[in-house]
C-alpha atoms as a PDB file:
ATOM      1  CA  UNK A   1     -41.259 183.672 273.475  1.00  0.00           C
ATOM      2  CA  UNK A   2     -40.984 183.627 269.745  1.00  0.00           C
ATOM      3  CA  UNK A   3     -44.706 184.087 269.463  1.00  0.00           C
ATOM      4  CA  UNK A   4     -44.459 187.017 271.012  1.00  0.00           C
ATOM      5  CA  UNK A   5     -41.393 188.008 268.767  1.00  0.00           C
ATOM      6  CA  UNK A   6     -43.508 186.799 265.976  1.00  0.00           C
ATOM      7  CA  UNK A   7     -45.855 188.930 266.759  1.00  0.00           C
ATOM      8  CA  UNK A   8     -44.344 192.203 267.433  1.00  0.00           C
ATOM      9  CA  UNK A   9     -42.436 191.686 264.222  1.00  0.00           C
ATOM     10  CA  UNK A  10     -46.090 191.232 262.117  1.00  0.00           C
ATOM     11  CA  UNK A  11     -47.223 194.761 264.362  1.00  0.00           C
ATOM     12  CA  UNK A  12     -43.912 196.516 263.500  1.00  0.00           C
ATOM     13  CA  UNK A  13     -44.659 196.016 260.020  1.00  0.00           C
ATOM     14  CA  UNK A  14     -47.996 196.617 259.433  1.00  0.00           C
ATOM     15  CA  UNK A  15     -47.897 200.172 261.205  1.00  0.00           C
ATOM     16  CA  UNK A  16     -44.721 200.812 258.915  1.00  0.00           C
ATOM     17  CA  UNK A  17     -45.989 199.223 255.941  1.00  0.00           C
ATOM     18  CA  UNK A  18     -48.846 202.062 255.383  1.00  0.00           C
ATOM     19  CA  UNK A  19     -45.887 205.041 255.139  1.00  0.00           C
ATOM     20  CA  UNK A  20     -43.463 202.772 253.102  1.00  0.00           C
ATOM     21  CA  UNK A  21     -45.147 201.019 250.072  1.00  0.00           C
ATOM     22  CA  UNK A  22     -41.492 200.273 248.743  1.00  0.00           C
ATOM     23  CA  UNK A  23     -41.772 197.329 251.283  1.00  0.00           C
ATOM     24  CA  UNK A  24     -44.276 195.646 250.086  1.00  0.00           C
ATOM     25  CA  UNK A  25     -43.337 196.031 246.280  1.00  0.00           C
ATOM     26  CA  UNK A  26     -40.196 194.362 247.040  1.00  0.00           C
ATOM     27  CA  UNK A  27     -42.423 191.197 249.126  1.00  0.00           C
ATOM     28  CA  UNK A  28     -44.258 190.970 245.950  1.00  0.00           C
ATOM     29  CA  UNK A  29     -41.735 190.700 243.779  1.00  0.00           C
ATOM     30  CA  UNK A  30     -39.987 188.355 245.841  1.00  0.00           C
ATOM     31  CA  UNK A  31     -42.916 185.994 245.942  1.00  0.00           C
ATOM     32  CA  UNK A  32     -43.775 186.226 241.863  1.00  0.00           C
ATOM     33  CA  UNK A  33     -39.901 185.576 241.807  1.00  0.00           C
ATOM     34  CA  UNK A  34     -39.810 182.674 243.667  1.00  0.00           C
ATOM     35  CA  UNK A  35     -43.294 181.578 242.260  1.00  0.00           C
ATOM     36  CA  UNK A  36     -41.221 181.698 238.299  1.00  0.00           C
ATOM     37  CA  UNK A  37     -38.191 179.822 239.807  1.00  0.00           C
ATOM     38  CA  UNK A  38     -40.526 176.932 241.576  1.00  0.00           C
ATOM     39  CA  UNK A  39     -42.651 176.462 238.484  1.00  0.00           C
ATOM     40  CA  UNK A  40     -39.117 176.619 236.222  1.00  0.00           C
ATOM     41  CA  UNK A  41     -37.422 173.768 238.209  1.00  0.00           C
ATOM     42  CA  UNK A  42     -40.251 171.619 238.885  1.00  0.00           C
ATOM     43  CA  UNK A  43     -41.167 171.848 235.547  1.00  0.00           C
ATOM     44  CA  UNK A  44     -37.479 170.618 234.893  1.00  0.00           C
ATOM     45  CA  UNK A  45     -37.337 167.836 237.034  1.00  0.00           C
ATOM     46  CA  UNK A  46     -40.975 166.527 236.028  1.00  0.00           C
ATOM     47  CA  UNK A  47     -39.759 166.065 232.280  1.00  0.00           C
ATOM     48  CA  UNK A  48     -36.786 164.789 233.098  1.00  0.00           C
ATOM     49  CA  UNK A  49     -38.148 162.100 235.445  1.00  0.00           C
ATOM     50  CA  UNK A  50     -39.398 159.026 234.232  1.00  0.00           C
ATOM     51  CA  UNK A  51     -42.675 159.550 232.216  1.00  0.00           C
ATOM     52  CA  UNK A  52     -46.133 158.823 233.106  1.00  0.00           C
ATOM     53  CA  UNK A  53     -48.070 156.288 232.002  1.00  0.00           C
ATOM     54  CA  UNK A  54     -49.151 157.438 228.322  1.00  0.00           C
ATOM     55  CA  UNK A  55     -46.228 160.031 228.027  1.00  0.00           C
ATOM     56  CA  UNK A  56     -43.554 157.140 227.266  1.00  0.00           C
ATOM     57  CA  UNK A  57     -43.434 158.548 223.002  1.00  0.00           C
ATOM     58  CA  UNK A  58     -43.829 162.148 224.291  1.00  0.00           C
ATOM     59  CA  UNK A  59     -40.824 164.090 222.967  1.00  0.00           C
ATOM     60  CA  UNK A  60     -39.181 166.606 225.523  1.00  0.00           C
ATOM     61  CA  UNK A  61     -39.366 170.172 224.720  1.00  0.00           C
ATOM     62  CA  UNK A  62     -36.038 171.752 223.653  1.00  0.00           C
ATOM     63  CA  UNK A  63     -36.051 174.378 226.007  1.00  0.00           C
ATOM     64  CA  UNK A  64     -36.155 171.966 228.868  1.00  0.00           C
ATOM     65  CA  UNK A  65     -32.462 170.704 229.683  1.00  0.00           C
ATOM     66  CA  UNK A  66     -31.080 167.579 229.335  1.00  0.00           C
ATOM     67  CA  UNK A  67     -29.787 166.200 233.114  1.00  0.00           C
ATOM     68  CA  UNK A  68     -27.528 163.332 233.637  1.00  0.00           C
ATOM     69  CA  UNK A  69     -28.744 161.061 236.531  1.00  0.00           C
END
């Protein structure tokens, strides 16, 4: 049943994604979007984690926040 749903739903939106282009803008700029806020917060949580082998003297970059564990 929610294959079929699926389904109909990927249809519906491919035959109305040719006359509305808005649509898709606004999937693409919800993707890049998400993609910036991924990178941003993993890139957060990987400095302030404990450090890899080799990294122990690295200094943290002081755009990346200081978190309390």
């Amino acid at each position: 049943m929610i294959n079929l749903l699926f389904t109909y739903l990927l249809t519906d939106i491919s035959l109305t994604s040719q006359d509305n282009s808005g649509y898709s803008i606004v999937l693409t700029a919800l993707l890049g979007l998400g993609f910036i806020v991924a990178v941003t917060i993993g890139s957060t949580a990987w400095y302030n984690s404990k450090r890899p082998v080799g990294w122990e003297d690295k200094e943290r970059p002081d755009i990346v926040p200081e978190i309390d564990k």
